[in-house]
Protein backbone atom coordinates (compact mmCIF):
# COMPACT_ATOMS: atom_id res chain seq x y z
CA UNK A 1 -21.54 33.40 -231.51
CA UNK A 2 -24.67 33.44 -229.51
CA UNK A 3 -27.05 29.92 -229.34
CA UNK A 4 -29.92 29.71 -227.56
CA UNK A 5 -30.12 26.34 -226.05
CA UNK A 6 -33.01 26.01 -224.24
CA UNK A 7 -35.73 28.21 -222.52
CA UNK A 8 -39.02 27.97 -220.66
CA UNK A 9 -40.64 28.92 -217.11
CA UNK A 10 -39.41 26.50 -215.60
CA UNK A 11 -35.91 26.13 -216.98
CA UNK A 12 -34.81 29.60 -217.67
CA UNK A 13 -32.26 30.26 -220.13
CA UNK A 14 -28.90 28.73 -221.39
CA UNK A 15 -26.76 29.82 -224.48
CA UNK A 16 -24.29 28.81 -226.06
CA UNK A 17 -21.88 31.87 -226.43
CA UNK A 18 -18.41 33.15 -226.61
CA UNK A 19 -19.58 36.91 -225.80
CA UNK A 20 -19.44 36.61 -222.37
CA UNK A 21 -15.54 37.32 -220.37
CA UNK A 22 -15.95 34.03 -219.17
CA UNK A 23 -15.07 32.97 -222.91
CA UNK A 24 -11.30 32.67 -223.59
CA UNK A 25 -9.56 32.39 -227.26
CA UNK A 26 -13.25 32.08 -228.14
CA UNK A 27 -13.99 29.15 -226.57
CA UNK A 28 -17.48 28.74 -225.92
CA UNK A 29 -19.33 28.74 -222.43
CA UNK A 30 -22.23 27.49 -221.40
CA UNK A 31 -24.76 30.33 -219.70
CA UNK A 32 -27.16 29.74 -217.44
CA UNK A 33 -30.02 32.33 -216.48
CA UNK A 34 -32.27 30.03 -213.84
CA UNK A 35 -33.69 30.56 -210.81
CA UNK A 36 -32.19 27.68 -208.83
CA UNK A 37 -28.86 27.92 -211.18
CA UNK A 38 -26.79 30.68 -212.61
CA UNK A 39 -23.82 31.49 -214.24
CA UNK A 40 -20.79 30.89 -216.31
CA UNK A 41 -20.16 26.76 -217.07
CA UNK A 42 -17.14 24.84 -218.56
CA UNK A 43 -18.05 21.22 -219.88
CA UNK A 44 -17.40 19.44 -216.72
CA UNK A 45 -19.06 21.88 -214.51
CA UNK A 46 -21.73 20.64 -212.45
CA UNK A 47 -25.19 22.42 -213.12
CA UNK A 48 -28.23 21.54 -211.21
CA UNK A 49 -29.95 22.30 -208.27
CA UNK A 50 -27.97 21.69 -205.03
CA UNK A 51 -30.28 21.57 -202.72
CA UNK A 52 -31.80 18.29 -205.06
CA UNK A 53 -28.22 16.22 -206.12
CA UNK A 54 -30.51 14.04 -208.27
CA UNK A 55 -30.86 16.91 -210.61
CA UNK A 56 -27.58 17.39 -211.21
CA UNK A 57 -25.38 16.99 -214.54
CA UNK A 58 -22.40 18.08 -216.53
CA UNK A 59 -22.79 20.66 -218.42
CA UNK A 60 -21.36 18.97 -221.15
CA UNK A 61 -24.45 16.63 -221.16
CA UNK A 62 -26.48 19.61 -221.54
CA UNK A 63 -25.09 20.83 -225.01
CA UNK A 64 -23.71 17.45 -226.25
CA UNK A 65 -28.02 16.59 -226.41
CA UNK A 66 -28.36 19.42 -228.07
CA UNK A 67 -25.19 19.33 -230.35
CA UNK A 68 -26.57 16.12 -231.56
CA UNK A 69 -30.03 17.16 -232.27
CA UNK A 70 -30.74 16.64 -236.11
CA UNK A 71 -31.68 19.92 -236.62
CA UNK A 72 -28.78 21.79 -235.89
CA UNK A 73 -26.51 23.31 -238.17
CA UNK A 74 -23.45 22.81 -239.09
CA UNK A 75 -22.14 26.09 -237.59
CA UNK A 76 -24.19 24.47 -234.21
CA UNK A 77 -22.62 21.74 -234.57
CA UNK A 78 -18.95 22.81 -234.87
CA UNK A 79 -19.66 25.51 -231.83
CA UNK A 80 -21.06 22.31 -229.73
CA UNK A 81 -17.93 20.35 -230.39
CA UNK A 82 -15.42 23.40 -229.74
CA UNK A 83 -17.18 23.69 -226.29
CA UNK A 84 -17.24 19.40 -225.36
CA UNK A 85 -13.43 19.74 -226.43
CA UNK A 86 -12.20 21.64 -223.61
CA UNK A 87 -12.94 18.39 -221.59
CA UNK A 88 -11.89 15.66 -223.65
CA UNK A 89 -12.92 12.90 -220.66
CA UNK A 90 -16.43 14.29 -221.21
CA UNK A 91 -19.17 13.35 -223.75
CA UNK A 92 -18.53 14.57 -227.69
CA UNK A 93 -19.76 15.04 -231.14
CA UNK A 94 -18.17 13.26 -234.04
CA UNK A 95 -17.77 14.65 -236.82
């Protein structure tokens, strides 16, 4: 599994993937290609920009948005709540 999340110039990249060895059992990770943020995220992983604290979030936040989105899939949707599950204090999708 491989979702694009987002991308732009400003943004960079993140996906939604389990092909990455960050990914255990095939649980899904959150990847980040950014200039002021990169790497590997769980659901309550902090993403952002450190040098700016105001900008940063959850990572959870990031794909629960998107999970919610009416235009996903259902195969979206079901990879978006494997990943929020791995923090169950943190924001999810119902089903």
């Amino acid at each position: 599994m491989n979702y694009l999340i987002l991308t732009d110039a400003d943004s960079g990249t993140a996906r939604l993937t389990d092909e990455t060895c960050a990914s255990r059992y095939g649980l899904p990770v959150l990847v980040i290609d950014a200039e002021d943020c990169q790497g590997d995220f769980g659901p309550a992983d902090l993403i952002g920009n450190l040098d700016r604290p105001e900008s940063l979030m959850h990572a959870a936040e990031v794909v629960a948005a998107w999970g919610r989105a009416p235009e996903r899939t259902d195969d979206e949707r079901d990879a978006a709540r494997r990943y929020l599950q791995q923090w169950p204090d943190g924001p999810q999708i119902a089903e």
